[in-house]
Structure formats: structure tokens, C-alpha cells
C-alpha atoms as a PDB file:
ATOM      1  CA  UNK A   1      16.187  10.293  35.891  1.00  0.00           C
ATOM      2  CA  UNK A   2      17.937   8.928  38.932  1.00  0.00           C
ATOM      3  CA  UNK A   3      16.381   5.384  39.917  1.00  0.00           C
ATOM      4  CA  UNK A   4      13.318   5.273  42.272  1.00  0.00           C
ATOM      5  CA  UNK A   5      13.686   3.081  45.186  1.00  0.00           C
ATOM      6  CA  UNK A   6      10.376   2.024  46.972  1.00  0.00           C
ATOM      7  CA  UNK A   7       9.708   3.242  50.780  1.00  0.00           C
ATOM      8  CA  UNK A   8       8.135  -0.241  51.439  1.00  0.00           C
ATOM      9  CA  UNK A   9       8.459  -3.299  49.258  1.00  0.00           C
ATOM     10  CA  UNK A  10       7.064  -6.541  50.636  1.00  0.00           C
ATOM     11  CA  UNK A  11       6.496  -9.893  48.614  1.00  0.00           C
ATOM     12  CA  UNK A  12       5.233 -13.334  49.330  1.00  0.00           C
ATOM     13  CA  UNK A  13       8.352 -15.983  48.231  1.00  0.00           C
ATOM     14  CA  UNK A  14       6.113 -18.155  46.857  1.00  0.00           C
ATOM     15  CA  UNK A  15       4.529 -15.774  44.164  1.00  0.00           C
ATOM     16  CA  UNK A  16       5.791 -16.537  40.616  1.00  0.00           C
ATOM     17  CA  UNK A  17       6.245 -13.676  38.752  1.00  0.00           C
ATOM     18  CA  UNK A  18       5.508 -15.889  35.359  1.00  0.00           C
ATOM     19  CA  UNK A  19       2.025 -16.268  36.226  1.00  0.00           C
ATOM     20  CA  UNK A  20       0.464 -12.712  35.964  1.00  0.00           C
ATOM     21  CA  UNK A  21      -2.287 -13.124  34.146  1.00  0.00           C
ATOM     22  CA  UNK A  22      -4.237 -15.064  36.918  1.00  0.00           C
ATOM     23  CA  UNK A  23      -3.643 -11.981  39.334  1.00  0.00           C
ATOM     24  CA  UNK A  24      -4.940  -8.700  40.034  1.00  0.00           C
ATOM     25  CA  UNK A  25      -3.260  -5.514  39.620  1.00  0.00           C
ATOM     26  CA  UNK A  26      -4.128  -2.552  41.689  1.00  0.00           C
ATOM     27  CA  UNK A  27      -2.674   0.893  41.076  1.00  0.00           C
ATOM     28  CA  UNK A  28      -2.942   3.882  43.130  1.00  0.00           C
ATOM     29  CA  UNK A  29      -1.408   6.970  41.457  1.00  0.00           C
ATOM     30  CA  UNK A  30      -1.033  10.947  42.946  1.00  0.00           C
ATOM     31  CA  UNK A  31       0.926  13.752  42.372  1.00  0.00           C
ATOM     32  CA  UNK A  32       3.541  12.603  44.714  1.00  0.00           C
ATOM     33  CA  UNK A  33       2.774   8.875  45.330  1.00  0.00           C
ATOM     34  CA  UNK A  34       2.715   5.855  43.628  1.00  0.00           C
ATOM     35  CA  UNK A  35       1.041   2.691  45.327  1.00  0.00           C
ATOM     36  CA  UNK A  36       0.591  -0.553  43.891  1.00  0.00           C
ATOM     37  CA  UNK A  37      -0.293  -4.560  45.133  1.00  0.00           C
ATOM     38  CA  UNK A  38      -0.706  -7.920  43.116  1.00  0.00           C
ATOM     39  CA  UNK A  39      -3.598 -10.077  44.569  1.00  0.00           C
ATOM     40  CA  UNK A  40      -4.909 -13.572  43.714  1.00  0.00           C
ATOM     41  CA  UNK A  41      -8.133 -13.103  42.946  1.00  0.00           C
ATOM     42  CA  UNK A  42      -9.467 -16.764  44.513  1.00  0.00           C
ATOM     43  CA  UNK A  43      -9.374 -16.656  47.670  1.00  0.00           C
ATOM     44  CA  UNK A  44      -8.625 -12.530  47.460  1.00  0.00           C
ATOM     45  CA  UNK A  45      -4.761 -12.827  49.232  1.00  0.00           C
ATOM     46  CA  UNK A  46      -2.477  -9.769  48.674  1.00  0.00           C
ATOM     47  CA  UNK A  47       1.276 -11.424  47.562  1.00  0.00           C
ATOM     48  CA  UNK A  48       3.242  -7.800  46.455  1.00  0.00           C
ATOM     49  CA  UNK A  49       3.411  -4.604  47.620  1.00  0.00           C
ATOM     50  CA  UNK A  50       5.083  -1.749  46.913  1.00  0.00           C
ATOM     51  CA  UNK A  51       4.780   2.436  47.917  1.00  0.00           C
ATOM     52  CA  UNK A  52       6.601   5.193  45.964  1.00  0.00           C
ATOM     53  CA  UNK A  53       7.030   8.801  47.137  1.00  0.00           C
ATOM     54  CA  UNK A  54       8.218  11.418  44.539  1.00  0.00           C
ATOM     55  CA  UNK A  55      10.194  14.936  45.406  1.00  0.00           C
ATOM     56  CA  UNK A  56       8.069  17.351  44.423  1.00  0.00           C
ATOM     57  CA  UNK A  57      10.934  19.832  44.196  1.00  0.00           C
ATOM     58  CA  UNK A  58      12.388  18.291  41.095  1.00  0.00           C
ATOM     59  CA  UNK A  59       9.992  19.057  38.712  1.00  0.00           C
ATOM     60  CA  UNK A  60       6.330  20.378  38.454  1.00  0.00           C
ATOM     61  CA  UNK A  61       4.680  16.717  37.235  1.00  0.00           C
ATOM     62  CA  UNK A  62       7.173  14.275  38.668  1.00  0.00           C
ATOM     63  CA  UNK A  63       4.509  11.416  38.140  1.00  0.00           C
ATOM     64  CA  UNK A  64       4.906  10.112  34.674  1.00  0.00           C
ATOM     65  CA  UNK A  65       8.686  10.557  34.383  1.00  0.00           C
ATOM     66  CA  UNK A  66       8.503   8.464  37.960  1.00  0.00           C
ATOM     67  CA  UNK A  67       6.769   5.978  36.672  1.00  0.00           C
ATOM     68  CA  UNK A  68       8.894   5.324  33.473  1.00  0.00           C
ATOM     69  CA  UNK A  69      11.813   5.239  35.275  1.00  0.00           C
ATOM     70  CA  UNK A  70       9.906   2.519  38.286  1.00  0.00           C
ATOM     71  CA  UNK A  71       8.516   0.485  34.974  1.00  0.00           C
ATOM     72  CA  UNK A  72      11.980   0.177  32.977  1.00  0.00           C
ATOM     73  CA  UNK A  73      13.444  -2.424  34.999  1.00  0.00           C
ATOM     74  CA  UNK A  74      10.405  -3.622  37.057  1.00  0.00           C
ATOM     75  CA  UNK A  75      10.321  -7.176  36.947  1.00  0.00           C
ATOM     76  CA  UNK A  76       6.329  -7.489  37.255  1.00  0.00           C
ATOM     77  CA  UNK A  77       4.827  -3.984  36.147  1.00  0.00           C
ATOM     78  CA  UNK A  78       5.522  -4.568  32.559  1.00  0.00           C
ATOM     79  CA  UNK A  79       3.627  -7.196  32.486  1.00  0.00           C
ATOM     80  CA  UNK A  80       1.015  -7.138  29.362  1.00  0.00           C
ATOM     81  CA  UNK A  81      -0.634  -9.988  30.872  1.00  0.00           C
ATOM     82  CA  UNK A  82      -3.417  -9.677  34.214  1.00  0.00           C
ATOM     83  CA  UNK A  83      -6.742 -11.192  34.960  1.00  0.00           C
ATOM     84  CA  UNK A  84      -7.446  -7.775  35.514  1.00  0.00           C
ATOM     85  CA  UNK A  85      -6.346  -4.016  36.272  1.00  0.00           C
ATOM     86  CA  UNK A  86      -7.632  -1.554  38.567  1.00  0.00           C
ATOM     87  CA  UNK A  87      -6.493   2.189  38.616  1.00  0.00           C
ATOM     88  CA  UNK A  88      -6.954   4.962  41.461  1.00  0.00           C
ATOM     89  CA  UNK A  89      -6.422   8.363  40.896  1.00  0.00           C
ATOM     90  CA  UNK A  90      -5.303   9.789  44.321  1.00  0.00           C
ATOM     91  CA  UNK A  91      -6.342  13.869  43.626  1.00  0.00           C
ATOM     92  CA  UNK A  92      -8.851  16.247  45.359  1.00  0.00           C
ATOM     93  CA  UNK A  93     -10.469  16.892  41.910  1.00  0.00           C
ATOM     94  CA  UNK A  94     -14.250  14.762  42.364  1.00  0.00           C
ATOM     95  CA  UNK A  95     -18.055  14.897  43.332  1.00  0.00           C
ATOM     96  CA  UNK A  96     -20.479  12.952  43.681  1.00  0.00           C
ATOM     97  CA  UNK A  97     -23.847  13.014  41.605  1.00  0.00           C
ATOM     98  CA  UNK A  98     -26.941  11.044  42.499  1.00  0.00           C
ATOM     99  CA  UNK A  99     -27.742   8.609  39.288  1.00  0.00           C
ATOM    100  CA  UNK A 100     -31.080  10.169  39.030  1.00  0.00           C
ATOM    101  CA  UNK A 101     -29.243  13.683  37.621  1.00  0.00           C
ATOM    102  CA  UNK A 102     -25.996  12.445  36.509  1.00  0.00           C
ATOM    103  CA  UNK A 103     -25.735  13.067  32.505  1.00  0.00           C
ATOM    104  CA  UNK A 104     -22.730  11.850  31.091  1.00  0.00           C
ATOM    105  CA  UNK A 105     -22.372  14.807  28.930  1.00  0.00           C
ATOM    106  CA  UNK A 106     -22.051  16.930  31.323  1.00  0.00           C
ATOM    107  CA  UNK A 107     -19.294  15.220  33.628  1.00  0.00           C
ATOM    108  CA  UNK A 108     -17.038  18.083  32.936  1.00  0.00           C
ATOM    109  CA  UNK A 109     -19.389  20.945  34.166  1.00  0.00           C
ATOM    110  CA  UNK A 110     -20.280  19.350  37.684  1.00  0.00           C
ATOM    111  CA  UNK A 111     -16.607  19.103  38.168  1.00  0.00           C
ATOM    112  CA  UNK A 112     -16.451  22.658  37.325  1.00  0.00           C
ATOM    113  CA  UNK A 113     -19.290  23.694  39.755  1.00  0.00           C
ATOM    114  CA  UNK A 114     -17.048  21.871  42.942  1.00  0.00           C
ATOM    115  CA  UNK A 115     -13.798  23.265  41.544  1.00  0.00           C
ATOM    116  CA  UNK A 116     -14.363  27.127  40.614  1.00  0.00           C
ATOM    117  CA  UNK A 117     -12.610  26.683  37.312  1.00  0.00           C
ATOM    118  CA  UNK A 118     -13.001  24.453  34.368  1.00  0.00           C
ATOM    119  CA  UNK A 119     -11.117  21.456  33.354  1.00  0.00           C
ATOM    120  CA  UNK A 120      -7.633  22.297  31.236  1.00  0.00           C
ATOM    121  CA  UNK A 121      -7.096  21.168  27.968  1.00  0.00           C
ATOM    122  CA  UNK A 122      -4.772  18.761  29.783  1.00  0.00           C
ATOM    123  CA  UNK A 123      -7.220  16.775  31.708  1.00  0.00           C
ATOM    124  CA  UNK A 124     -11.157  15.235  31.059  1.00  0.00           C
ATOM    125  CA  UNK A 125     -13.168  14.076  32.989  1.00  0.00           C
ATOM    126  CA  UNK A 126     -14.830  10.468  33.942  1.00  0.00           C
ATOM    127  CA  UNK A 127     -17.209   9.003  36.005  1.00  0.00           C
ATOM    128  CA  UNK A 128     -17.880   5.649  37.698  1.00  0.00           C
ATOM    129  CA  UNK A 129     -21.165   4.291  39.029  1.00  0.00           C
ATOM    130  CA  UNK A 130     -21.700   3.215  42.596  1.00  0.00           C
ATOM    131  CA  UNK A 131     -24.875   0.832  42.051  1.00  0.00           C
ATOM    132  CA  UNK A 132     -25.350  -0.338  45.335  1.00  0.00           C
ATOM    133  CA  UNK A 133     -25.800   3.834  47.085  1.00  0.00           C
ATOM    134  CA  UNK A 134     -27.151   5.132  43.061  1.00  0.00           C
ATOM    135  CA  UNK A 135     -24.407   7.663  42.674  1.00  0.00           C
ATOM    136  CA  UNK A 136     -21.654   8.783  40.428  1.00  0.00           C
ATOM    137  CA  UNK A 137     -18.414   9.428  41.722  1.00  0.00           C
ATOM    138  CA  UNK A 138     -17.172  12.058  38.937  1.00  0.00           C
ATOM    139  CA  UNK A 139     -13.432  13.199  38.575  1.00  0.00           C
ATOM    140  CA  UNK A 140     -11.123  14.517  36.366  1.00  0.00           C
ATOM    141  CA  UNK A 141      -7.581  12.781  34.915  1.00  0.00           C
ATOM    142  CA  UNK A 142      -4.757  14.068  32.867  1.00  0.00           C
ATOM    143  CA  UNK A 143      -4.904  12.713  29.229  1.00  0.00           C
ATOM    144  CA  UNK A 144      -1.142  11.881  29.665  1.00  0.00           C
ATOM    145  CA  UNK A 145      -1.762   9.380  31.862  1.00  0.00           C
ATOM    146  CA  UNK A 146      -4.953   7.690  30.669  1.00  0.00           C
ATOM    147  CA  UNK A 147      -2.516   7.518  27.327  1.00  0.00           C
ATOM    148  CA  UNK A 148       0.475   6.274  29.674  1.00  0.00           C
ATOM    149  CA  UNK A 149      -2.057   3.461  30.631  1.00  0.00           C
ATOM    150  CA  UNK A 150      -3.448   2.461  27.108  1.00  0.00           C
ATOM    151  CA  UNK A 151       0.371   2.115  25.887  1.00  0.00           C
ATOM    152  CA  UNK A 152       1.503   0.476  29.169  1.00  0.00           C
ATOM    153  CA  UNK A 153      -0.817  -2.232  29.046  1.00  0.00           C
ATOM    154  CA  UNK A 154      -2.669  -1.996  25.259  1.00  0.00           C
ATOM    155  CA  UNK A 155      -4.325  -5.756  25.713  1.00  0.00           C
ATOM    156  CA  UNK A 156      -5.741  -4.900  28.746  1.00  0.00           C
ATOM    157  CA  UNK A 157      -8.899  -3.581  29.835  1.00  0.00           C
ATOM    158  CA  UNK A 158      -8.497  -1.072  32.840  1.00  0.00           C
ATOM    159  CA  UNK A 159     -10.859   0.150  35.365  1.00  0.00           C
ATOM    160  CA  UNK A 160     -10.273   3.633  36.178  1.00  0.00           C
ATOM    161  CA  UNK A 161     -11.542   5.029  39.395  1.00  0.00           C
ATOM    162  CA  UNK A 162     -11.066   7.857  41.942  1.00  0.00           C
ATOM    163  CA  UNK A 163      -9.341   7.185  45.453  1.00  0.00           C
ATOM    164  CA  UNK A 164     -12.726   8.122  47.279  1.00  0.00           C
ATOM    165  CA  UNK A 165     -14.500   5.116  45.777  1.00  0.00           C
ATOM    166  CA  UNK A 166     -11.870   2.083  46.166  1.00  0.00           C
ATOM    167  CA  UNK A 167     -12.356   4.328  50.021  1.00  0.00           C
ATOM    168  CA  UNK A 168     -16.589   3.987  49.656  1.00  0.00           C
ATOM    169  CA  UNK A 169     -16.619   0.575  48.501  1.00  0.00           C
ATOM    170  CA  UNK A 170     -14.053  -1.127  51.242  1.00  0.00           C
ATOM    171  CA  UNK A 171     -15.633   0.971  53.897  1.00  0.00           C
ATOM    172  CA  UNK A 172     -19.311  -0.555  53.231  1.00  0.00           C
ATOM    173  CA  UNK A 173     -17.768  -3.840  54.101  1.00  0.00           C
ATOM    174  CA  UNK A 174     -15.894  -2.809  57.309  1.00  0.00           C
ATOM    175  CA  UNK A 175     -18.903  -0.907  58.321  1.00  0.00           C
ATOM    176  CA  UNK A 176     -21.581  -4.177  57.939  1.00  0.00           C
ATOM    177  CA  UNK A 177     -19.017  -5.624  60.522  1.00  0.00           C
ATOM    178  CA  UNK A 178     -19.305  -3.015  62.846  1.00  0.00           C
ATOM    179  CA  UNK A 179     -21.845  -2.949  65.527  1.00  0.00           C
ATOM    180  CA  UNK A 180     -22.600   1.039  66.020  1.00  0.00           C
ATOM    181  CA  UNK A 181     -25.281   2.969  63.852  1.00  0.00           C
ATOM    182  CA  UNK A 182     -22.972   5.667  62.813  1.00  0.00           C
ATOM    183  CA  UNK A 183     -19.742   5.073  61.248  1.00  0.00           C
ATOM    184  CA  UNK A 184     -17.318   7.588  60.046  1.00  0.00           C
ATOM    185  CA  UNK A 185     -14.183   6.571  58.236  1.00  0.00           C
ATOM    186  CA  UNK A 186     -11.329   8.552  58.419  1.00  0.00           C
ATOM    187  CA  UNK A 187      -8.345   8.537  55.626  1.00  0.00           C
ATOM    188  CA  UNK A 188      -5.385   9.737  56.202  1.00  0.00           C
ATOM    189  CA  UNK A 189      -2.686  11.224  53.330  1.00  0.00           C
ATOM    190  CA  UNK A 190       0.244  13.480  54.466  1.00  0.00           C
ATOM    191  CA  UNK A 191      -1.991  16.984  54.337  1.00  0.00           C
ATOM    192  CA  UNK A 192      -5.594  15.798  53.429  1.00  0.00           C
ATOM    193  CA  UNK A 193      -8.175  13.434  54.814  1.00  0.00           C
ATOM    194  CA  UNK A 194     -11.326  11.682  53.189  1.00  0.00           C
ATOM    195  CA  UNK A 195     -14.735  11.452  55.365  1.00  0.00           C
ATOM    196  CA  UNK A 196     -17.022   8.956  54.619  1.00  0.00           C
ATOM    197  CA  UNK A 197     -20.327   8.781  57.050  1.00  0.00           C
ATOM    198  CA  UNK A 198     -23.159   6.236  57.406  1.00  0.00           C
ATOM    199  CA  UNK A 199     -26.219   5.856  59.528  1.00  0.00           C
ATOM    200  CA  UNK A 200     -27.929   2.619  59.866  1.00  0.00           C
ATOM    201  CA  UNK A 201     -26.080   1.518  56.989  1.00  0.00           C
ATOM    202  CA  UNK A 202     -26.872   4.273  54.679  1.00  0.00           C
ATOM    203  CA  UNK A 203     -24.037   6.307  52.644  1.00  0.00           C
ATOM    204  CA  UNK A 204     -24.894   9.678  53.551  1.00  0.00           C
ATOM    205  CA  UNK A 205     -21.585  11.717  53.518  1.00  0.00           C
ATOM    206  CA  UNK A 206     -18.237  11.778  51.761  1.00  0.00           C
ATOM    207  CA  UNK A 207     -15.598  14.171  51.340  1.00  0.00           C
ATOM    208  CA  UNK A 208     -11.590  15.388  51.328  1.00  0.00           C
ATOM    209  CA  UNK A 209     -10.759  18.063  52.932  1.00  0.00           C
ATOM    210  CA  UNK A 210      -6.869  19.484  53.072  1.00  0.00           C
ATOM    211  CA  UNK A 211      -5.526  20.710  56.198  1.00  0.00           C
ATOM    212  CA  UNK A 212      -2.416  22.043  57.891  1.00  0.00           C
ATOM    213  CA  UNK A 213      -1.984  20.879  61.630  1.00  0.00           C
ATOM    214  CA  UNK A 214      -3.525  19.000  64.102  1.00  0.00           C
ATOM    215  CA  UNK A 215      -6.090  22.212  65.104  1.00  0.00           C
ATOM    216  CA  UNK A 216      -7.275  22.688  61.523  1.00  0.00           C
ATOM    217  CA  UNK A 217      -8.162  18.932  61.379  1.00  0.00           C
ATOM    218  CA  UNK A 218     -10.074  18.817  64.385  1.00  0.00           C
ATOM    219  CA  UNK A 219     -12.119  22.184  63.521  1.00  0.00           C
ATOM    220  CA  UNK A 220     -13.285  19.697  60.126  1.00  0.00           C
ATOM    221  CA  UNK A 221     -14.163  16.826  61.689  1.00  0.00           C
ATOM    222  CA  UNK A 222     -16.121  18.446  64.307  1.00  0.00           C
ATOM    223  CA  UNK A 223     -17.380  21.074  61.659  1.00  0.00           C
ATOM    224  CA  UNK A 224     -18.657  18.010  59.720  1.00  0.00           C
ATOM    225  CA  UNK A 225     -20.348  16.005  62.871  1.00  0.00           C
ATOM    226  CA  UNK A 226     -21.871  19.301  63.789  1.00  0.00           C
ATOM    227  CA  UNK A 227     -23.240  19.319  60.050  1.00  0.00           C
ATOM    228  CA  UNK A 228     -24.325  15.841  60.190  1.00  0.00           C
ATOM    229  CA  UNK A 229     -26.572  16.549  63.114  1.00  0.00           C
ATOM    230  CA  UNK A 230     -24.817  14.209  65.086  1.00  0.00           C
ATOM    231  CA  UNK A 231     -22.837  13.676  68.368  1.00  0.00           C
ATOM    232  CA  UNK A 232     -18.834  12.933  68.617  1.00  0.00           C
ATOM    233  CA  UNK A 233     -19.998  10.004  71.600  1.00  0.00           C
ATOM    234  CA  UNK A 234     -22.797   8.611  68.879  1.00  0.00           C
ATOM    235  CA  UNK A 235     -20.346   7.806  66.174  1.00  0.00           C
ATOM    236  CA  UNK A 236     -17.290   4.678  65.922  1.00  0.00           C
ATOM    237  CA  UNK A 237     -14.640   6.848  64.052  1.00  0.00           C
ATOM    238  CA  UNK A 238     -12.191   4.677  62.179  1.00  0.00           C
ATOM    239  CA  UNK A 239      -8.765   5.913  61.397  1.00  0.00           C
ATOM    240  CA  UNK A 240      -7.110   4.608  58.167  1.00  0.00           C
ATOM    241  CA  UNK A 241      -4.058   5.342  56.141  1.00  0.00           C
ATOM    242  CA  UNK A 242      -0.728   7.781  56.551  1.00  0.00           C
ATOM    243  CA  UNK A 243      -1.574   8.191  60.710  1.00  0.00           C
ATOM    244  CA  UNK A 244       0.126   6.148  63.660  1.00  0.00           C
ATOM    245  CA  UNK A 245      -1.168   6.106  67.039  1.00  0.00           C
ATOM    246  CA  UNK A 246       2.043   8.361  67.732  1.00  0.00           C
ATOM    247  CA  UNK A 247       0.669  10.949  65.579  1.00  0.00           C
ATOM    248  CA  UNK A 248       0.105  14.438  66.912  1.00  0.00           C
ATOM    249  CA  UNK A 249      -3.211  14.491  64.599  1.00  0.00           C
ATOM    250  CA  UNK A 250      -4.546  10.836  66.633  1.00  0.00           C
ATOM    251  CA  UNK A 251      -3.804  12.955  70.348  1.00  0.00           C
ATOM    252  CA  UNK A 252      -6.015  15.580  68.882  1.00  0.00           C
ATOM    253  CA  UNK A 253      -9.107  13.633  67.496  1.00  0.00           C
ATOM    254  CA  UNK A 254      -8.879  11.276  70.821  1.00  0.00           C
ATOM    255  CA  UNK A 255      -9.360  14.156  72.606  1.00  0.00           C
ATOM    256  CA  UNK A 256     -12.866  14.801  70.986  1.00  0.00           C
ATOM    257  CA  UNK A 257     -13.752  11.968  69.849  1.00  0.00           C
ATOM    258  CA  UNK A 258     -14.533   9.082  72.128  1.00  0.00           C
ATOM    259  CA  UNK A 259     -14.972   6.113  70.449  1.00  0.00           C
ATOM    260  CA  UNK A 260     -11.694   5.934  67.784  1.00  0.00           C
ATOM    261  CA  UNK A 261      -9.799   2.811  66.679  1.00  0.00           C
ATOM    262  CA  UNK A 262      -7.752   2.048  63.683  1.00  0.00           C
ATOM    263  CA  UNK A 263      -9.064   0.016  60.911  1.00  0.00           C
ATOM    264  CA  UNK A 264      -7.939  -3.334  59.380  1.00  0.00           C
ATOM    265  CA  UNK A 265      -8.235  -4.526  56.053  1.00  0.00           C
ATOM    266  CA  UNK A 266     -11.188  -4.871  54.190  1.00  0.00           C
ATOM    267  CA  UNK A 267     -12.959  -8.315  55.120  1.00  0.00           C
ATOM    268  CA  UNK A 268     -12.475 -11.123  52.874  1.00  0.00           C
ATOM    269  CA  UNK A 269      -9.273 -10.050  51.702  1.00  0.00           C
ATOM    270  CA  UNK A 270      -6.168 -11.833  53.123  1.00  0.00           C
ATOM    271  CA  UNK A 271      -2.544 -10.633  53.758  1.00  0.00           C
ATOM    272  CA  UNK A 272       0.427 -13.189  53.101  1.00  0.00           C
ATOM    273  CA  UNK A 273       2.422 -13.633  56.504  1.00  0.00           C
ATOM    274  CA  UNK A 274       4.930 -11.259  54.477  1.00  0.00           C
ATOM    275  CA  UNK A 275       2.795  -8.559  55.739  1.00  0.00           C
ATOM    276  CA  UNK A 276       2.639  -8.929  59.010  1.00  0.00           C
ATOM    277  CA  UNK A 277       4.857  -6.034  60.498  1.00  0.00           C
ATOM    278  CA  UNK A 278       2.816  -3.449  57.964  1.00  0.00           C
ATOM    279  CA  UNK A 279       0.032  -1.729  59.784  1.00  0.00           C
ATOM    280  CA  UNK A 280      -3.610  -3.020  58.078  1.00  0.00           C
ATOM    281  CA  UNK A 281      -5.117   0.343  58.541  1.00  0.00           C
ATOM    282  CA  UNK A 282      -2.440   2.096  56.287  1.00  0.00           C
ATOM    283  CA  UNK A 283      -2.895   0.766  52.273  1.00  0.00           C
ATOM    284  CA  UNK A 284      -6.626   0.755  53.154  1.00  0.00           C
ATOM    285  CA  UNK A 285      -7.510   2.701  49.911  1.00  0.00           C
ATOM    286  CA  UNK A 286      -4.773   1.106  48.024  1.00  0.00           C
ATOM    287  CA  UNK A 287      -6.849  -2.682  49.344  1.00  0.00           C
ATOM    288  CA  UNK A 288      -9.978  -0.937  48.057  1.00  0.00           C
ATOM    289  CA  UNK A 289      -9.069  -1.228  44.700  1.00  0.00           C
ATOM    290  CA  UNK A 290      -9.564  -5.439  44.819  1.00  0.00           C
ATOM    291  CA  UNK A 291     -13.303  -4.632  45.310  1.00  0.00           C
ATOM    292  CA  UNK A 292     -13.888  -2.350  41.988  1.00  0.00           C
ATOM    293  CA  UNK A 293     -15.677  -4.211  39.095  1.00  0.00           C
END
């Protein structure tokens, strides 16, 4: 396979590549993306970053072979060595169970009920346990790359979570810093957005819809306030990820709702002055990933 160049590639100077295993290593995968950023865990300062977009057109999967090819000649990735490693699967395949029903047993079947279809041969299913809201996030993986992982880095322990909770657990922290009752966090990918709502605080709504244009986005937002029982002039929207203030989607949502601004990064973790041309709204799920135990 052809080598794959990164669409943005930013490191600190002063990092030293021989010194790993003191750092954190977050990992955002999807079908078509690969994310990933090195962090020093005391005080939380992201030192690498890099973003990987794959041609779909090539070949059904183009993950896996993608990642071989990035990992042959990477001169951090194959690393054996990390304080520790966090993994986000970026996919539309989750749900979210309250603790007080969630049977691990049956992770596969609630997947199933969201879905329409069960899980293939080719993927299972796994969960992971928001403490602080009592909930499961459930979500399915393919086994190739959970085995991918295990060989990858065999002395490692990984942590291996779906995009909407690295998105749930850096939004509680922007939200506490926020002064409005109602929150709701908007994150952007190239045809899809996550929704995550609070009140007062409270984790009461979360979920991905896919969309087309700018009118079929605004139909689901206002579909889900409407749902909510809430107002477009009660609620401080927050815009993260793949969106620009040039965007045809951000002329569409100002238009309706009121009170919109972009987000930063989460709060307590630090960017190098490497960073400082990249947008803090845009890696906002990828940041999320420093804040999973």
C-alpha cells in the first residue's frame, strides 16, 4: 500500500521520543479516520498530534491495512512502552444502558435492539461504565482490530471506549465551566453529529445522528430541542469538531439557534505553543480520550 501522509502533524521540539513510557497515548480510530495525540500525563500537556483520512474508494475496510502501513515506519506508534493507552472507536454502532439494567451478558442484544440487526461474526460487543451519570455506554468492535491492538502493543493494558464517551466525559468538564442551565454539545464529523444535553448539570441526552446538508441538520437539532421540552434561546449550544465558522452547516444553526459558540479544549488539559494555529474546538473528542480511566 502506497504510504499514508498525515493531513495535520504537529509536535512539540522538546518531546523525546525515547521516553514513551511516561506518556499517554490516545487513539481515535473510524472507518475513514485515524486520530491520535501523545500527552504528559503531569501536568496533562498535549506534545504530538497527528490526523489520518483514508479513501474509501480503495477498498471496502481501508482501516487496518492504513494503519499497518502508518505503523511500519512510525517513529513513536510502535512503541511497546506507555504509561498508558486509550482507544476510541469512532462508529455509529452504541447505546446507552442505565447501570441499574445493564447485564453484561447481554451487551450484544441491546446493540441489536438500536441497530435492527445483530452483531456479525466479525464484530462483539463491549461496554464501558460511566460512574459518575450510572450508565453503560455499549458498542460493538471488529475482532480484527481488538486483535490488531493486543499484537500492536501485547505489554500493554488498553482502555477501549466509544467516541461518544471520550465526547460525555470532556463535555461534563466544559459544561461545570459554563454559566447557563442547559448545555448542548454539538460534534461535528464530515456527515454525522453527536448531541449531548444537560440541565442543571444533569446528563440527560446523547446521541449521533447522520445527515446530508445543512437543512437535514437543522430539522435534528430542532427535532431534538423540541423533544427535550426545551427552547433554542434557553440553551448555550457548543460547536466542536470537523465545522468552521465558514461552514454552510454554522450559517444554518446560527440562524435558529441564538446562543452558539465554539468550544475549547477540555479544562485542565494544556496545548504546547506548537498548537497554536489548530482550532481547540476541532480534536475535542480525540482530547477526550486523556480523561478515560
Amino acid at each position: 500500500m502506497a504510504t499514508v501522509t498525515p493531513t495535520v502533524a504537529i509536535r512539540e521540539d522538546s518531546f523525546d521520543v525515547s521516553t514513551t513510557d511516561s506518556y499517554q497515548l490516545c487513539l481515535e480510530m473510524g472507518k475513514e479516520r485515524f486520530r491520535f495525540c501523545v500527552v504528559e500525563p503531569h501536568p496533562r500537556r498535549c506534545v504530538w498530534l497527528e490526523d489520518y483520512t483514508f479513501p474509501t474508494l480503495l477498498t471496502e475496510n481501508p482501516l487496518l491495512p492504513s494503519l499497518r502501513t502508518i505503523y511500519q515506519n512510525h517513529p513513536i506508534l510502535q512503541s511497546s512502552y506507555w504509561k498508558s493507552i486509550q482507544v476510541s472507536v469512532n462508529s455509529p454502532s452504541f447505546t446507552l444502558v442505565p447501570s441499574s439494567l445493564f447485564r453484561k451478558e447481554y451487551a450484544a442484544q441491546y446493540l441489536q435492539l438500536m441497530r435492527g440487526n445483530p452483531l456479525s461474526s466479525s464484530e462483539h460487543a463491549l461496554a464501558y461504565a460511566h460512574k459518575k451519570e450510572d450508565f453503560q455506554a455499549v458498542f460493538s468492535v471488529d475482532n480484527a482490530l481488538t486483535d490488531w491492538l493486543s499484537a500492536t502493543y501485547p505489554l500493554q493494558q488498553i482502555t477501549l471506549v466509544h467516541q461518544s464517551s471520550t465526547l460525555i466525559q470532556a463535555t461534563s468538564l466544559t459544561d461545570s465551566v459554563l454559566n447557563s442551565d442547559q448545555k448542548l454539545s454539538l460534534n461535528f464529523e464530515d456527515e454525522s453529529v453527536t448531541v449531548i444535553y444537560r440541565k442543571g448539570g444533569e446528563f440527560r441526552f446523547c446521541n449521533r445522528f447522520a445527515y446530508k446538508n445543512a437543512t437535514d441538520l437543522v430539522y435534528y437539532i430542532l427535532y431534538v430541542i423540541n423533544e427535550l421540552k426545551t427552547e433554542p434561546k434557553e440553551l448555550q449550544v457548543i460547536l466542536f469538531g470537523e465545522i468552521t465558522p465558514f461552514a454552510e452547516i454554522y450559517t444554518a444553526l446560527e440562524q435558529f439557534l441564538p446562543n452558539i459558540r465554539f468550544g475549547s479544549t477540555p479544562p485542565g488539559l494544556q496545548l504546547t505553543p506548537a498548537f497554536d494555529e489548530l482550532p481547540e474546538h476541532r480534536y475535542f473528542s480525540l482530547y477526550g480520550n486523556t480523561l478515560i480511566e
